[in-house]
N, C-alpha and C. Protein backbone atom coordinates (compact mmCIF):
# COMPACT_ATOMS: atom_id res chain seq x y z
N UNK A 1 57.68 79.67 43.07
CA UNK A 1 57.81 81.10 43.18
C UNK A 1 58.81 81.56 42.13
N UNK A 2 58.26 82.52 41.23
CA UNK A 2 59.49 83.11 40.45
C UNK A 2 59.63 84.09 40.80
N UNK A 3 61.30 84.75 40.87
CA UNK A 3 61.20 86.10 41.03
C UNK A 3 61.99 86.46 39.14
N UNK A 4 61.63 87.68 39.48
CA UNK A 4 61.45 88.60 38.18
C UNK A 4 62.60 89.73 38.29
N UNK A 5 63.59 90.02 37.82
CA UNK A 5 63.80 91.49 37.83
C UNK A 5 63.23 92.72 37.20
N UNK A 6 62.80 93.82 37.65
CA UNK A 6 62.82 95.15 37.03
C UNK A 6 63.36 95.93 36.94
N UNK A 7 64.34 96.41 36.01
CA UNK A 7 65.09 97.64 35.78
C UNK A 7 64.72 98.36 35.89
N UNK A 8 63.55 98.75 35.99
CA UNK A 8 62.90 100.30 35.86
C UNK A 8 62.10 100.34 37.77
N UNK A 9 62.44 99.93 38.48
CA UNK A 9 61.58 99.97 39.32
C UNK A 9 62.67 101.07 39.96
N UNK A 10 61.89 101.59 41.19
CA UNK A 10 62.21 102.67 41.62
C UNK A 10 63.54 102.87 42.95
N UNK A 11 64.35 104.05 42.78
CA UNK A 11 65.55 103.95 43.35
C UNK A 11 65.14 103.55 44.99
N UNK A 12 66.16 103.04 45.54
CA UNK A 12 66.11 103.02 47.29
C UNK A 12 66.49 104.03 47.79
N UNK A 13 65.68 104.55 48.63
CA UNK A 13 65.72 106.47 49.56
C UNK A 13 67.42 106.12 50.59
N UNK A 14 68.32 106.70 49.96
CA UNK A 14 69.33 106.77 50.76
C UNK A 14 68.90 107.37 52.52
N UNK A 15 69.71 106.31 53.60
CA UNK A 15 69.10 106.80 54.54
C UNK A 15 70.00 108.17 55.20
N UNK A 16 69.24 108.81 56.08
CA UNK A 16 69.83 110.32 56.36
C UNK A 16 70.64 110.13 57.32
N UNK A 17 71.88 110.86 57.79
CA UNK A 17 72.56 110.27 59.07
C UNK A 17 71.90 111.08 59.64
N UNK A 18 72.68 110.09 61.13
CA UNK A 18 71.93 110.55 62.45
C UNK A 18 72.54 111.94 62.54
N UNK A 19 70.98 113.39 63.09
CA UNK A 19 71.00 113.90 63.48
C UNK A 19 70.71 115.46 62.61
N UNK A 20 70.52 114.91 61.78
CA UNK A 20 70.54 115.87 60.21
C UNK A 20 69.36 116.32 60.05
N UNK A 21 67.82 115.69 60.57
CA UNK A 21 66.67 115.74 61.14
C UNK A 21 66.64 116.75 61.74
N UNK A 22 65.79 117.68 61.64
CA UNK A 22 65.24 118.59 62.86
C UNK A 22 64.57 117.58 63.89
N UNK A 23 64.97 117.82 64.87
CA UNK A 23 64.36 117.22 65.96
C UNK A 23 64.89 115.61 66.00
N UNK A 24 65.60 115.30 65.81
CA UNK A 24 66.29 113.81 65.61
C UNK A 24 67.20 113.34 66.94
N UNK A 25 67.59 114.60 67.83
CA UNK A 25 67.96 114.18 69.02
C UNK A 25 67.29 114.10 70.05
N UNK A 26 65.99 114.94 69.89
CA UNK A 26 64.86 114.34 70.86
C UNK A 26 63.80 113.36 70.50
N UNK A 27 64.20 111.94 69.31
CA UNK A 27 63.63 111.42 69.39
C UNK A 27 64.56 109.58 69.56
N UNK A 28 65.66 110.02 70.52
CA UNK A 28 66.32 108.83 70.19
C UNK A 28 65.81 107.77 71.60
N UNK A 29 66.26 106.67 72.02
CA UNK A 29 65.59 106.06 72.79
C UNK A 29 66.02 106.36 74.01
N UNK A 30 66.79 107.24 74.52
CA UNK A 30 67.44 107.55 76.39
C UNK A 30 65.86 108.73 76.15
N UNK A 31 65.84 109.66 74.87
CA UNK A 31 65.05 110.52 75.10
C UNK A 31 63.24 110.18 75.25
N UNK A 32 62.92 109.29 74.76
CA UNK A 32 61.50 108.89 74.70
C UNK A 32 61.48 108.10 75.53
N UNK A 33 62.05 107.58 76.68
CA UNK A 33 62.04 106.60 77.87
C UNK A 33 61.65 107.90 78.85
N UNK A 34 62.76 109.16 78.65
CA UNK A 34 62.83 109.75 79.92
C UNK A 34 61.43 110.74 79.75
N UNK A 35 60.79 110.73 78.81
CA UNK A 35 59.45 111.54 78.46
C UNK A 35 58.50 110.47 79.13
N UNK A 36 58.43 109.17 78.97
CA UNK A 36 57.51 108.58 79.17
C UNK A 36 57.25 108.21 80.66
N UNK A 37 58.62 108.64 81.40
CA UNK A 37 58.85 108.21 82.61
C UNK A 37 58.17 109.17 83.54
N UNK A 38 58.69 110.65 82.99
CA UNK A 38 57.94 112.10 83.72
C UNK A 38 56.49 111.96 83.07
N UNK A 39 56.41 111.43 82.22
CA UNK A 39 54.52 111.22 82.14
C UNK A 39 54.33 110.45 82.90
N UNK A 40 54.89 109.59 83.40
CA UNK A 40 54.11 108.57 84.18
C UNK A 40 54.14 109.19 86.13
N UNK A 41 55.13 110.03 86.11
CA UNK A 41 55.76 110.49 87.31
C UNK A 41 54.20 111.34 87.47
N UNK A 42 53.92 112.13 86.98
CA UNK A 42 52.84 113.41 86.63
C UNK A 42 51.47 112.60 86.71
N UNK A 43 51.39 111.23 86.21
CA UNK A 43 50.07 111.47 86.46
C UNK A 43 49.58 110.98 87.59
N UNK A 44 48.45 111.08 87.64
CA UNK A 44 47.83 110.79 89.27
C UNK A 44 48.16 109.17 89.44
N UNK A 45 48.25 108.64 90.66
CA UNK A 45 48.56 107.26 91.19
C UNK A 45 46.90 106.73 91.08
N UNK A 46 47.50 105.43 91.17
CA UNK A 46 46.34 104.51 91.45
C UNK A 46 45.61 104.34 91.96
N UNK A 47 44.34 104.12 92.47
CA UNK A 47 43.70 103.98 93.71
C UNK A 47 44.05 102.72 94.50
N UNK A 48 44.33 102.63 95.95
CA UNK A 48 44.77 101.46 96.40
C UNK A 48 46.38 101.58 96.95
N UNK A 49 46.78 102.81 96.81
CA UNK A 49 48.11 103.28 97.36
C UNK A 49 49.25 103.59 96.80
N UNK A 50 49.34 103.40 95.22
CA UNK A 50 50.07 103.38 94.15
C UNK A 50 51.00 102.19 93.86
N UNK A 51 50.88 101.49 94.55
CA UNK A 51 52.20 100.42 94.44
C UNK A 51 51.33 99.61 94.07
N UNK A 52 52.25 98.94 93.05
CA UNK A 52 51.70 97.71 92.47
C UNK A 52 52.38 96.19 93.21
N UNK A 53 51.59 95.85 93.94
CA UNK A 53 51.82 94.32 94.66
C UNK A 53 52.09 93.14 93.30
N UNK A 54 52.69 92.20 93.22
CA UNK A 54 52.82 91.00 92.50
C UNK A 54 53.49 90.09 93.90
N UNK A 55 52.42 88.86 93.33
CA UNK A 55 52.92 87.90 94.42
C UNK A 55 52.82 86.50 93.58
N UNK A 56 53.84 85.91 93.85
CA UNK A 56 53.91 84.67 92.98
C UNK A 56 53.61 83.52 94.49
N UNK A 57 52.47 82.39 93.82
CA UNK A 57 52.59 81.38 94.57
C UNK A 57 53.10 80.10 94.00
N UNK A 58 53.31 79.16 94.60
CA UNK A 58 54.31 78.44 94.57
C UNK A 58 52.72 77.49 94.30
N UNK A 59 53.25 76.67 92.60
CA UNK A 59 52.17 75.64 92.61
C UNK A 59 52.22 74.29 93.00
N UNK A 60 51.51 73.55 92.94
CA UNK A 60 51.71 72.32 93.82
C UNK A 60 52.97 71.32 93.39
N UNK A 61 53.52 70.84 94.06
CA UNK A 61 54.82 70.04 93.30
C UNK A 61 54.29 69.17 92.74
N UNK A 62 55.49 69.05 91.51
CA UNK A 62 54.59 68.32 90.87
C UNK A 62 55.81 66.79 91.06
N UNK A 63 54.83 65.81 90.14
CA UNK A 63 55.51 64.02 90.46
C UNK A 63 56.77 64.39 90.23
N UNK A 64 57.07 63.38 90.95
CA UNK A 64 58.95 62.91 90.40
C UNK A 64 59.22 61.87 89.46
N UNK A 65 58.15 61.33 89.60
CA UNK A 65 58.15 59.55 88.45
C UNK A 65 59.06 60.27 87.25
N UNK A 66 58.24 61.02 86.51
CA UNK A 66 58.82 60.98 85.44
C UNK A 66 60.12 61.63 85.40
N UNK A 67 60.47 62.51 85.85
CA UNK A 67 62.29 62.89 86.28
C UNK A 67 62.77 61.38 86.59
N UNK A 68 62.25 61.08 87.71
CA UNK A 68 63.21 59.66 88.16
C UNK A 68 63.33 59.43 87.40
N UNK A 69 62.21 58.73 86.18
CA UNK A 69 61.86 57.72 85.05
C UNK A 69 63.09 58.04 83.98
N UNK A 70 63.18 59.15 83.48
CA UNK A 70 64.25 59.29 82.56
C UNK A 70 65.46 59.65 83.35
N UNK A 71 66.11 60.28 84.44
CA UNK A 71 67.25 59.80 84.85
C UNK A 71 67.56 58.49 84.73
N UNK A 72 66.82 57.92 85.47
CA UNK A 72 67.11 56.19 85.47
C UNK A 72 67.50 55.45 84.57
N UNK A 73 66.93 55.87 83.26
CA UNK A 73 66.81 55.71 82.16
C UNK A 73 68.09 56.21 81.24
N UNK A 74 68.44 57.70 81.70
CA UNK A 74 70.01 57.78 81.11
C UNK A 74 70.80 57.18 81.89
N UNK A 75 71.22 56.67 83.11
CA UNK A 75 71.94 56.43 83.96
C UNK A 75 72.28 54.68 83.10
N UNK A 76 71.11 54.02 82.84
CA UNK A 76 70.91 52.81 82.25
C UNK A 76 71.39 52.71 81.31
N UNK A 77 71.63 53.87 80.16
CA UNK A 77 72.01 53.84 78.94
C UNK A 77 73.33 54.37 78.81
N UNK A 78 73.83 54.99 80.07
CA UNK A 78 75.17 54.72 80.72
C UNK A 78 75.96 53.92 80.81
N UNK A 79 75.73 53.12 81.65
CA UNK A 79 75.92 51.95 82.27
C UNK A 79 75.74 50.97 81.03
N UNK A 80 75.28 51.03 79.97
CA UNK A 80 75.18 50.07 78.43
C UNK A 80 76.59 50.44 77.58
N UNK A 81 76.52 51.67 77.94
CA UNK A 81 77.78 52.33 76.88
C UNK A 81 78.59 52.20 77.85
N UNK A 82 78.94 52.30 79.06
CA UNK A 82 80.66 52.20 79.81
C UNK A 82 80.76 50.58 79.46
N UNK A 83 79.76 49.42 79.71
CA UNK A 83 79.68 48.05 79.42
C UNK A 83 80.37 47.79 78.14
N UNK A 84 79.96 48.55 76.86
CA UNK A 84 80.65 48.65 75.32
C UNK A 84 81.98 48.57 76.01
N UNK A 85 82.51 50.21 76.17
CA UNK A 85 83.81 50.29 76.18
C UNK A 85 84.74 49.82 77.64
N UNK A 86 83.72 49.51 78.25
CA UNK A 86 85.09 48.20 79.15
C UNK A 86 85.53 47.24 78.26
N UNK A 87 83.86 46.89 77.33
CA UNK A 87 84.77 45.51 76.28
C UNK A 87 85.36 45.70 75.59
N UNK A 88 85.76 47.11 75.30
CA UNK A 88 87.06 47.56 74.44
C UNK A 88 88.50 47.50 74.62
N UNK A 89 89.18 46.73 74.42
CA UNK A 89 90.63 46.81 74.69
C UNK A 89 91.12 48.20 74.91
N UNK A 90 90.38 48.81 73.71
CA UNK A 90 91.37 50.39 73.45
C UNK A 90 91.06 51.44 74.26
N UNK A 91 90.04 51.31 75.21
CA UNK A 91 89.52 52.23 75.99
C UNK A 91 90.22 52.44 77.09
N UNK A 92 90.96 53.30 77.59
CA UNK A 92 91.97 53.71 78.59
C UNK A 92 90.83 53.41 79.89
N UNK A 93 91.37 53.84 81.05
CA UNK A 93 91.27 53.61 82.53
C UNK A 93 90.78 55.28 82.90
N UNK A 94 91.05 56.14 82.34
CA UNK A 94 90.51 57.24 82.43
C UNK A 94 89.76 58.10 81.59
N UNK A 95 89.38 56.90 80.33
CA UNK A 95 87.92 57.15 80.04
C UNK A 95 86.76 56.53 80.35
N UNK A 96 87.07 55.30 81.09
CA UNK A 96 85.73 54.40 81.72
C UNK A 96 85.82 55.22 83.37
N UNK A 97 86.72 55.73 84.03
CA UNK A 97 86.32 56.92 84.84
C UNK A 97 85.48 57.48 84.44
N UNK A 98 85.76 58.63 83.85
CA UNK A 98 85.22 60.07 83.16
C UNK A 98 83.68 59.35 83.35
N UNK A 99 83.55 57.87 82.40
CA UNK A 99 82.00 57.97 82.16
C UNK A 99 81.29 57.31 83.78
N UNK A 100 81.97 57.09 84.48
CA UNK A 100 81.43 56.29 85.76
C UNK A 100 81.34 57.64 86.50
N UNK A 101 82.15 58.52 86.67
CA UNK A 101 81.80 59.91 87.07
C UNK A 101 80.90 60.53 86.48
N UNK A 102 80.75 60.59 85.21
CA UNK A 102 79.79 61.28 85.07
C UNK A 102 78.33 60.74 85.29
N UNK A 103 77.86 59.08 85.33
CA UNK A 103 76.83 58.73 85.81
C UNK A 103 76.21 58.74 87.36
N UNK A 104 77.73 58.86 88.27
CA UNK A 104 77.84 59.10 89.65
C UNK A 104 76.89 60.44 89.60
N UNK A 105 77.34 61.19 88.86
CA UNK A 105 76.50 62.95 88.80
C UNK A 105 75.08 63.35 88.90
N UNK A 106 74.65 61.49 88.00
CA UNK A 106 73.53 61.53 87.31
C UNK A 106 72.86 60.88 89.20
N UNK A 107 73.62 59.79 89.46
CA UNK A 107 73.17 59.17 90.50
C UNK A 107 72.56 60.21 91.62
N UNK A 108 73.56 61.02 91.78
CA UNK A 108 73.20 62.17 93.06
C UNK A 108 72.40 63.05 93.01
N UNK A 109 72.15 63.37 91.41
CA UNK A 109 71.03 64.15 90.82
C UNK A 109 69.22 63.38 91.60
N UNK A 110 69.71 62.18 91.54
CA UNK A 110 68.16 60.89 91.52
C UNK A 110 67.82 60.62 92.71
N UNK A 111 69.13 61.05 93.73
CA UNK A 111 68.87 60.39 95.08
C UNK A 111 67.80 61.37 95.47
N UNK A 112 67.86 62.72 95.75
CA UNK A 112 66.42 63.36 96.42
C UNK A 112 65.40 63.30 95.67
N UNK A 113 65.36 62.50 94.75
CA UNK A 113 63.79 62.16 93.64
C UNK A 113 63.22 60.91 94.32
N UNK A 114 64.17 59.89 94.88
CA UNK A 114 63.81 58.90 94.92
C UNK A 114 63.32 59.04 96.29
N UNK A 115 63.93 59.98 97.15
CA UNK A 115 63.28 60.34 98.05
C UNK A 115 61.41 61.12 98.55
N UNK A 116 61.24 61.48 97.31
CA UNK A 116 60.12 62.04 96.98
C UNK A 116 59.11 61.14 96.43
N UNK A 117 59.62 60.04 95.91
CA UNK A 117 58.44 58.70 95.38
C UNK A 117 57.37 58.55 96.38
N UNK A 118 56.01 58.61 96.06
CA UNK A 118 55.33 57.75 96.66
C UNK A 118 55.11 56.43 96.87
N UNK A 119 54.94 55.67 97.50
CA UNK A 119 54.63 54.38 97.92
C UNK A 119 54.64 53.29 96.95
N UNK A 120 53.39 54.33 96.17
CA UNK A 120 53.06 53.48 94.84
C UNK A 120 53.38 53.21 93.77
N UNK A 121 54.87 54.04 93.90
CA UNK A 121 55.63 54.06 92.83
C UNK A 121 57.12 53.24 93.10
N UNK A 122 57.05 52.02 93.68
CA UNK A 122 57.59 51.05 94.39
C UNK A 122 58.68 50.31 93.16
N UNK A 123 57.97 50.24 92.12
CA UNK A 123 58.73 49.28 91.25
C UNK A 123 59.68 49.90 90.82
N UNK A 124 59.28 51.44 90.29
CA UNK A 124 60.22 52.53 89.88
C UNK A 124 61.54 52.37 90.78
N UNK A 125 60.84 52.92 92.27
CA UNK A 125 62.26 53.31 93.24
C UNK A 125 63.24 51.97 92.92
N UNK A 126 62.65 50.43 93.08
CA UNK A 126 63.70 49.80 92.87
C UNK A 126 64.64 49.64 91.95
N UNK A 127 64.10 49.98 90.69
CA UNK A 127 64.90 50.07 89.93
C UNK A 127 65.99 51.13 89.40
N UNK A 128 65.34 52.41 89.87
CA UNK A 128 66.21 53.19 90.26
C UNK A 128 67.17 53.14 91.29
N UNK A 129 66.74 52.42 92.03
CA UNK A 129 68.21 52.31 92.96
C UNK A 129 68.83 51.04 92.80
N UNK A 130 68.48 49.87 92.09
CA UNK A 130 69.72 49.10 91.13
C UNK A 130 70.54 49.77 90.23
N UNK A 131 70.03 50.93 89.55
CA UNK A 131 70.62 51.31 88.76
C UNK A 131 71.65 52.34 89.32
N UNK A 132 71.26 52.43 90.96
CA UNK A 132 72.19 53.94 91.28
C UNK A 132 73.56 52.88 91.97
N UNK A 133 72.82 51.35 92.57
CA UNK A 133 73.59 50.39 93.33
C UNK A 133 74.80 50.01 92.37
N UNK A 134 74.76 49.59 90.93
CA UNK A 134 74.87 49.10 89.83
C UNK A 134 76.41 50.45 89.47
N UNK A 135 75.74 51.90 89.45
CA UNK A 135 76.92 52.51 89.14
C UNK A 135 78.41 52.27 90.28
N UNK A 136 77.47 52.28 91.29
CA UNK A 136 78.73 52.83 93.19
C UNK A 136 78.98 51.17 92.75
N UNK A 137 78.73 50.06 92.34
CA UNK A 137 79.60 48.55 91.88
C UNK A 137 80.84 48.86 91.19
N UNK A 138 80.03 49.31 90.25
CA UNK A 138 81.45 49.72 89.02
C UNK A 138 82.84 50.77 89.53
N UNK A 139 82.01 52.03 90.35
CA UNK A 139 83.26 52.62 90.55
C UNK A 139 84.19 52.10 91.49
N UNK A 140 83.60 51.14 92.67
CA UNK A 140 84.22 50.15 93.48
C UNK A 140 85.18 49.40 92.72
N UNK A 141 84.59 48.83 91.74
CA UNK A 141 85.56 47.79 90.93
C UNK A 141 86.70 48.42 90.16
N UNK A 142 86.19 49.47 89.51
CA UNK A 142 87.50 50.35 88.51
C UNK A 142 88.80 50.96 89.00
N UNK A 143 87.84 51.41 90.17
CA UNK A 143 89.01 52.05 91.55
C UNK A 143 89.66 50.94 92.24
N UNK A 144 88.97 49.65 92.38
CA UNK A 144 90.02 48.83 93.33
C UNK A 144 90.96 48.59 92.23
N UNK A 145 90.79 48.50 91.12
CA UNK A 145 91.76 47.78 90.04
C UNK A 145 91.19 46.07 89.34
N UNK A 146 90.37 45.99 89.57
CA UNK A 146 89.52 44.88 89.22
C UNK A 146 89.97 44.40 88.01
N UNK A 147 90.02 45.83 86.77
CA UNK A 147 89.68 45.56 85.17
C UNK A 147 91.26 45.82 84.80
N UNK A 148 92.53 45.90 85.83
CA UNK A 148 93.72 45.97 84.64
C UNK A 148 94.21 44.82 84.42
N UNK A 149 93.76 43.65 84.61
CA UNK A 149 94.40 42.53 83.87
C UNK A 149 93.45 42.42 82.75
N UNK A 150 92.28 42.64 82.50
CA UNK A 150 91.47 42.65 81.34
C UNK A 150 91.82 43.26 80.20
């Protein structure tokens, strides 16, 4: 794309201030709402009683697999990264909290999903709930004091 200049092309229309217009205060937007409103007031109603009904139904719920599936799944990749920085010397005691709390969050988020599994989705629930068993281990251990001689 090239652009080009033209010197000779034509000036830009300075714009007019507000109100300098004949008729410029009956066309601002409080004024063309409240016109459109008494038109609508004026004209005849609907047939059917004038009110307009809206009804929302509620569609079928849908699976949980896949919510579970990726909670589980961050909770896992959690639980990989607090694993890193436990093996970190330099990692304080109240940043392997922070992240065991914040997977706890994730845990409580999963528990009424896992409640919602069907039957057949058996392999899932277990592993989702190693992985929820797996966090409530760790905060057991961090909180008893397990990791300060480490």
């Amino acid at each position: 794309m090239k652009i080009v200049f033209d010197p000779h092309s034509a000036p830009v229309a300075k714009p007019k201030p507000a109100g300098k217009e004949p008729g410029a205060e009956k066309n601002g937007f409080v004024d063309l709402l409240g016109r459109a409103l008494e038109s609508a007031a004026a004209s005849p109603a609907p047939v059917g009683g004038g009110e307009l009904a809206v009804s929302f139904r509620a569609g079928p719920p849908s699976p949980p697999e896949p919510e579970v599936g990726e909670l589980a799944e961050e909770i896992l990749e959690g639980l990989e990264k607090y694993a890193g920085r436990l093996a970190d010397p330099s990692a304080g005691l109240r940043e392997l909290d922070s992240l065991l709390v914040a997977l706890q969050r994730r845990c409580e988020a999963l528990a009424p999903l896992l409640e919602r599994l069907p039957e057949e989705s058996r392999p899932l629930r277990e592993i989702a709930g190693r992985a929820v068993l797996t966090v409530q281990t760790e905060i057991l251990h961090l909180r008893r004091g397990d990791y300060l001689g480490t």
